[in-house]
C-alpha atoms as a PDB file:
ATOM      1  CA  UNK A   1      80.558 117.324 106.305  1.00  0.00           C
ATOM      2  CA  UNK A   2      81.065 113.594 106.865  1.00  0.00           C
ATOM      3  CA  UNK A   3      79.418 113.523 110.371  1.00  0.00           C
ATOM      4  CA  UNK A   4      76.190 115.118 108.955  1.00  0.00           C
ATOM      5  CA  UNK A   5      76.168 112.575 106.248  1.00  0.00           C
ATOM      6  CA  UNK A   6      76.517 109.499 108.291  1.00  0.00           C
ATOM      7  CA  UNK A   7      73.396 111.351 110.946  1.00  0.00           C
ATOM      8  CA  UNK A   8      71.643 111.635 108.001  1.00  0.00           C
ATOM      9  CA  UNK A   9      71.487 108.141 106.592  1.00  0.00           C
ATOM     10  CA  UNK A  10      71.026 106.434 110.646  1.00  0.00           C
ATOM     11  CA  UNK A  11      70.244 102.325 109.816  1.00  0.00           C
ATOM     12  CA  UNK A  12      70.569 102.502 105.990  1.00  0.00           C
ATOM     13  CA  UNK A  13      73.144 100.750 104.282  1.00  0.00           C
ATOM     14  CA  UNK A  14      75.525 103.453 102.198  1.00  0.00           C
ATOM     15  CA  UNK A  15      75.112 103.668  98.699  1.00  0.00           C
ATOM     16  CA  UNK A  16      77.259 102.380  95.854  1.00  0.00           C
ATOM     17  CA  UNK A  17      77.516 104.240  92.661  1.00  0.00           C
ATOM     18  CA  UNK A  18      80.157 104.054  90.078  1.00  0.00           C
ATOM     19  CA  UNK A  19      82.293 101.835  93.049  1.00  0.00           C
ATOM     20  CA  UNK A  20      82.370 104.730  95.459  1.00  0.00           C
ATOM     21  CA  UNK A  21      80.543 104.561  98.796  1.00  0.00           C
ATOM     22  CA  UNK A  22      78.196 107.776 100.083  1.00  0.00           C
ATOM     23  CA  UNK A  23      81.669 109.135 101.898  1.00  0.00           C
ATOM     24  CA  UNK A  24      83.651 108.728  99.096  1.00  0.00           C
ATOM     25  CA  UNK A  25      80.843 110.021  96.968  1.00  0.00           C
ATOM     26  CA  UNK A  26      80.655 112.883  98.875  1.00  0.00           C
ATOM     27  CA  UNK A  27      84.141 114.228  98.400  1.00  0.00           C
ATOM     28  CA  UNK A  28      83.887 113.755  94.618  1.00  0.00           C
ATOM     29  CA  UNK A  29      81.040 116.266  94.820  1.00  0.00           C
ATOM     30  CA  UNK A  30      82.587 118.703  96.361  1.00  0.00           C
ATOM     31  CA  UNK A  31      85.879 118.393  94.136  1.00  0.00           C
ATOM     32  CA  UNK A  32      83.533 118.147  91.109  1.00  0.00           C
ATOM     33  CA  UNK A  33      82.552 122.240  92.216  1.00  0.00           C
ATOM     34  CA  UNK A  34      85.740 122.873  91.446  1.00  0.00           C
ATOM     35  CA  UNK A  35      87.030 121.004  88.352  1.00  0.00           C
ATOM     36  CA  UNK A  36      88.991 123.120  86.069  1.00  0.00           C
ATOM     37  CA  UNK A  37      91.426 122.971  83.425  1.00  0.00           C
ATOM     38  CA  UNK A  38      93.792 125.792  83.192  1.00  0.00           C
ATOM     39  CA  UNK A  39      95.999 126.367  79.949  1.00  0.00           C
ATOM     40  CA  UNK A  40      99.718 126.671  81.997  1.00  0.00           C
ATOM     41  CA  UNK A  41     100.106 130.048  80.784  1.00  0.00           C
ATOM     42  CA  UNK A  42      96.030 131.019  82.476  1.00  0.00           C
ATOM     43  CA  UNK A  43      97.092 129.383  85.525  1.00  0.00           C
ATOM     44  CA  UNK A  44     100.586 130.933  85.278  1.00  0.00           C
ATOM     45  CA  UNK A  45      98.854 134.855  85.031  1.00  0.00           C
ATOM     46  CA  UNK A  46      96.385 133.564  87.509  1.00  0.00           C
ATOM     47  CA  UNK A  47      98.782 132.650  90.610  1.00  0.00           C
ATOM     48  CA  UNK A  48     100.654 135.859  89.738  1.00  0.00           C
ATOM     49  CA  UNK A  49      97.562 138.657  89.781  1.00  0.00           C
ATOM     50  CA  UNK A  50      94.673 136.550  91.205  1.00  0.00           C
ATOM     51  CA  UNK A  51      95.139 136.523  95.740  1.00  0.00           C
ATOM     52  CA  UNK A  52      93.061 133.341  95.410  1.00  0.00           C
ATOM     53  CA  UNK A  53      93.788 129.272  94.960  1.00  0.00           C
ATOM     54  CA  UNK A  54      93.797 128.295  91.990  1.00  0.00           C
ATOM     55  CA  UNK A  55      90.399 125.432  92.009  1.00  0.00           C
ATOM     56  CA  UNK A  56      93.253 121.929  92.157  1.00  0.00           C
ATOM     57  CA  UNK A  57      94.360 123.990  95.336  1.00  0.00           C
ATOM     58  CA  UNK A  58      91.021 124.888  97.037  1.00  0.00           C
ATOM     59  CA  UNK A  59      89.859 120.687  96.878  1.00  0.00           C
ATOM     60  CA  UNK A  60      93.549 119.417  97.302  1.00  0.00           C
ATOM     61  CA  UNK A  61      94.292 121.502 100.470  1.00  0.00           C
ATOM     62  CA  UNK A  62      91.324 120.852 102.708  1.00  0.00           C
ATOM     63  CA  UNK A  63      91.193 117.627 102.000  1.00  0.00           C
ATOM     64  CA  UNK A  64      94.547 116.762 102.523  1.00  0.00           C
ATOM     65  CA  UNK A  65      94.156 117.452 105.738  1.00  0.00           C
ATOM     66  CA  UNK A  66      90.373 115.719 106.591  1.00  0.00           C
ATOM     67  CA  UNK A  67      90.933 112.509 108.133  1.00  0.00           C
ATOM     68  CA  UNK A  68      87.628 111.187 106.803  1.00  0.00           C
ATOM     69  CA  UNK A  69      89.052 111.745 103.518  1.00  0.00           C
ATOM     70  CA  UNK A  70      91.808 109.909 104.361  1.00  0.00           C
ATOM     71  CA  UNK A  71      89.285 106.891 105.992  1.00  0.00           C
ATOM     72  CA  UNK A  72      86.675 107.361 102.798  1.00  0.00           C
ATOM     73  CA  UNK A  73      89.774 106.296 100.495  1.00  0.00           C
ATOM     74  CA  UNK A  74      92.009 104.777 102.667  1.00  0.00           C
ATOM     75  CA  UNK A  75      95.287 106.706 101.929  1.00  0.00           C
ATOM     76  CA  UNK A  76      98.176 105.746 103.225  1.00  0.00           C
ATOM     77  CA  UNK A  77      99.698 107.650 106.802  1.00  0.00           C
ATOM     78  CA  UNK A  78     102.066 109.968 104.956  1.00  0.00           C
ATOM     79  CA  UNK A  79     100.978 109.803 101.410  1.00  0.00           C
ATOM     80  CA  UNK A  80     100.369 113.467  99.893  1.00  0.00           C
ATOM     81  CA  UNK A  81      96.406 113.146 100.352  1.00  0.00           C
ATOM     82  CA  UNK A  82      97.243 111.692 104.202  1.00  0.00           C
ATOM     83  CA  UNK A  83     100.182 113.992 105.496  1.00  0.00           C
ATOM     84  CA  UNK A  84     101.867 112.705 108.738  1.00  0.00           C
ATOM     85  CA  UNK A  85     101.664 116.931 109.840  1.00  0.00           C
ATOM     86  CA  UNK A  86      98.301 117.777 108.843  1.00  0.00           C
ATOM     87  CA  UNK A  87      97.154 121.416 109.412  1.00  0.00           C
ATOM     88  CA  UNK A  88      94.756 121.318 112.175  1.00  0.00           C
ATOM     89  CA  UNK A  89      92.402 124.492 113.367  1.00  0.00           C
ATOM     90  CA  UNK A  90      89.536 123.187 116.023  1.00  0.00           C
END
């Protein structure tokens, strides 16, 4: 996701809106898919019928292991959003 965006903008200097740079930017949009707010009991029935994340766990978890995410916002080596053992697949 972050590779395509920095071919895509070659020579041009990133974008700032609302303080956040196009990398950061990006990441908000895709969390912003998924905001939510579950009453506890909805979220509760949901993690006990539903075989699917609830929408906190579908942004958290990928991310969480992205280390542009951890580069766009500069977390901390071993801070929850910048796990030392981060799940790795390719």
């Amino acid at each position: 996701m972050i590779s395509a965006l920095r071919a895509n903008r070659r020579g041009q200097s990133p974008s700032n809106v609302g303080g956040f740079d196009d990398e950061q930017q990006a990441f908000i949009a895709f969390a912003q898919v998924w905001c939510t707010n579950y009453r506890p009991e909805a979220a509760r029935t949901q993690a006990l019928t539903n075989p699917h994340s609830t929408a906190q766990w579908r942004v958290n978890g990928p991310v969480s292991d992205n280390p542009d995410f951890a580069a766009a916002f500069k977390c901390a080596a071993g801070s929850p959003m910048a796990p030392v053992n981060r799940c790795t697949v390719w």
